[in-house]
Protein backbone atom coordinates (compact mmCIF):
# COMPACT_ATOMS: atom_id res chain seq x y z
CA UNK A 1 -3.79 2.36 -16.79
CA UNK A 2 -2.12 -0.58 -18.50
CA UNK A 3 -1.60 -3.36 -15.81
CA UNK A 4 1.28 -5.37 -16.86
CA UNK A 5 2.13 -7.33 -13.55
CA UNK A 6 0.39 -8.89 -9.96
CA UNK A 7 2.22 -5.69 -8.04
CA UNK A 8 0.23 -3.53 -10.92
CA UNK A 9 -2.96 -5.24 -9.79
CA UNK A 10 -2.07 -5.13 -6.02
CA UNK A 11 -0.96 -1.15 -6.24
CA UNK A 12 -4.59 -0.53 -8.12
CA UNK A 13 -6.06 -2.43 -5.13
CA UNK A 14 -4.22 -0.45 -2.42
CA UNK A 15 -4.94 2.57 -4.34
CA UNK A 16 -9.11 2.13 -4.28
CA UNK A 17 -9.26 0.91 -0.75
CA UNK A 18 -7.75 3.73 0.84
CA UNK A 19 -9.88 5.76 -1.87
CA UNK A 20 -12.44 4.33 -0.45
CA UNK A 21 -11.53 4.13 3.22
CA UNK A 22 -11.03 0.66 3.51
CA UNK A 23 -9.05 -0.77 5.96
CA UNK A 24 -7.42 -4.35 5.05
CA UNK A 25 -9.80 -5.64 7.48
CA UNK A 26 -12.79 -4.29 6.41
CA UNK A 27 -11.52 -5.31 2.24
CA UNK A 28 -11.12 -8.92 3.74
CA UNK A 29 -14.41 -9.14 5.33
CA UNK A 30 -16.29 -7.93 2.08
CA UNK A 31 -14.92 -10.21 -0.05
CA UNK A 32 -14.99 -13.36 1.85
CA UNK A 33 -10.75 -13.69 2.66
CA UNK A 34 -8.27 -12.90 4.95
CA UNK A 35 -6.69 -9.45 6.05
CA UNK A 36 -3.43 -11.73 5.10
CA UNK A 37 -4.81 -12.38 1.53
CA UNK A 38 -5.16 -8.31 0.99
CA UNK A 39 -1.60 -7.66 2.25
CA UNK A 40 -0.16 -10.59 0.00
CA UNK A 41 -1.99 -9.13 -2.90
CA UNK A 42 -1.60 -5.83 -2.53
CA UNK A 43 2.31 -6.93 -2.12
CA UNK A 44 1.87 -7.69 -5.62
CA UNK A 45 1.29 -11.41 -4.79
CA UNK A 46 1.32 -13.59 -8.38
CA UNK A 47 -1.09 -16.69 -6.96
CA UNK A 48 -4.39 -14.60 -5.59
CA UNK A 49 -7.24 -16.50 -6.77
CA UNK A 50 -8.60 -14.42 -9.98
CA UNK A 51 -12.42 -14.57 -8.69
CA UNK A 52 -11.36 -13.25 -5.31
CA UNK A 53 -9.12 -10.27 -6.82
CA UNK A 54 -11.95 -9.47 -9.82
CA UNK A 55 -14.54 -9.04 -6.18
CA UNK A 56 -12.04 -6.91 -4.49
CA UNK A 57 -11.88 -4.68 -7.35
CA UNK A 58 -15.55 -4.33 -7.60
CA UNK A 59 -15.31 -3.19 -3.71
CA UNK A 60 -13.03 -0.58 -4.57
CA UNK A 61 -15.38 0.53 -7.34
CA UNK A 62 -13.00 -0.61 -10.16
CA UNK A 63 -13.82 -2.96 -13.09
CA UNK A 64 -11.13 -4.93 -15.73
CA UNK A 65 -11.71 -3.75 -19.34
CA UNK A 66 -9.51 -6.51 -21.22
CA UNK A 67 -8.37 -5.04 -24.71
CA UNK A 68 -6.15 -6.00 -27.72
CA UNK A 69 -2.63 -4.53 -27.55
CA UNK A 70 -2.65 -2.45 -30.73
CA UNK A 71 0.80 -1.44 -30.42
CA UNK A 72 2.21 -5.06 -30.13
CA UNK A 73 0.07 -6.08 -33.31
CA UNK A 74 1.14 -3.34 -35.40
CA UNK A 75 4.59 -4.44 -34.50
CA UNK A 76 4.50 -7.69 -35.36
CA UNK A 77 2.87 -6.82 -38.48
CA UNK A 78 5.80 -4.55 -39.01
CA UNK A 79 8.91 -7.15 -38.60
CA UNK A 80 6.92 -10.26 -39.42
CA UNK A 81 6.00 -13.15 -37.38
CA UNK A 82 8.48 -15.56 -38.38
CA UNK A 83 6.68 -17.99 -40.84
CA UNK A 84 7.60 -16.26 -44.29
């Protein structure tokens, strides 16, 4: 799934916790937060701390796999990028 926003992220977060049978609760006590930080971020919530969403993820059994947008590229190689 391409993730293009926090509420991507948080939806993905819901999504594996009740996968796994998570409540909130049990999501905050695993990672080291607050039921409160699992509801903001799974609000979609732009300011969760990066290290405390990446170990969330891992609780829900789901890893980031950062790659080049291919489509974007090709399209700026198509119109230009401005300097010629």
């Amino acid at each position: 799934m391409r993730v293009a926003s926090a509420a991507d992220v948080g939806a993905l977060l819901r999504e594996g916790r009740t996968r796994q049978g998570m409540t909130q609760a049990q999501l905050a006590d695993a990672v080291g937060t607050s039921r409160a930080w699992v509801v903001a971020v799974e609000s979609g919530s732009p300011n969760a701390r990066l290290d405390l969403v990446l170990r969330a993820l891992q609780w829900v059994d789901l890893v980031v796999d950062v790659s080049p947008d291919e489509a974007s590229a090709q399209l700026d190689r198509l119109i230009g990028d401005g300097d010629g």
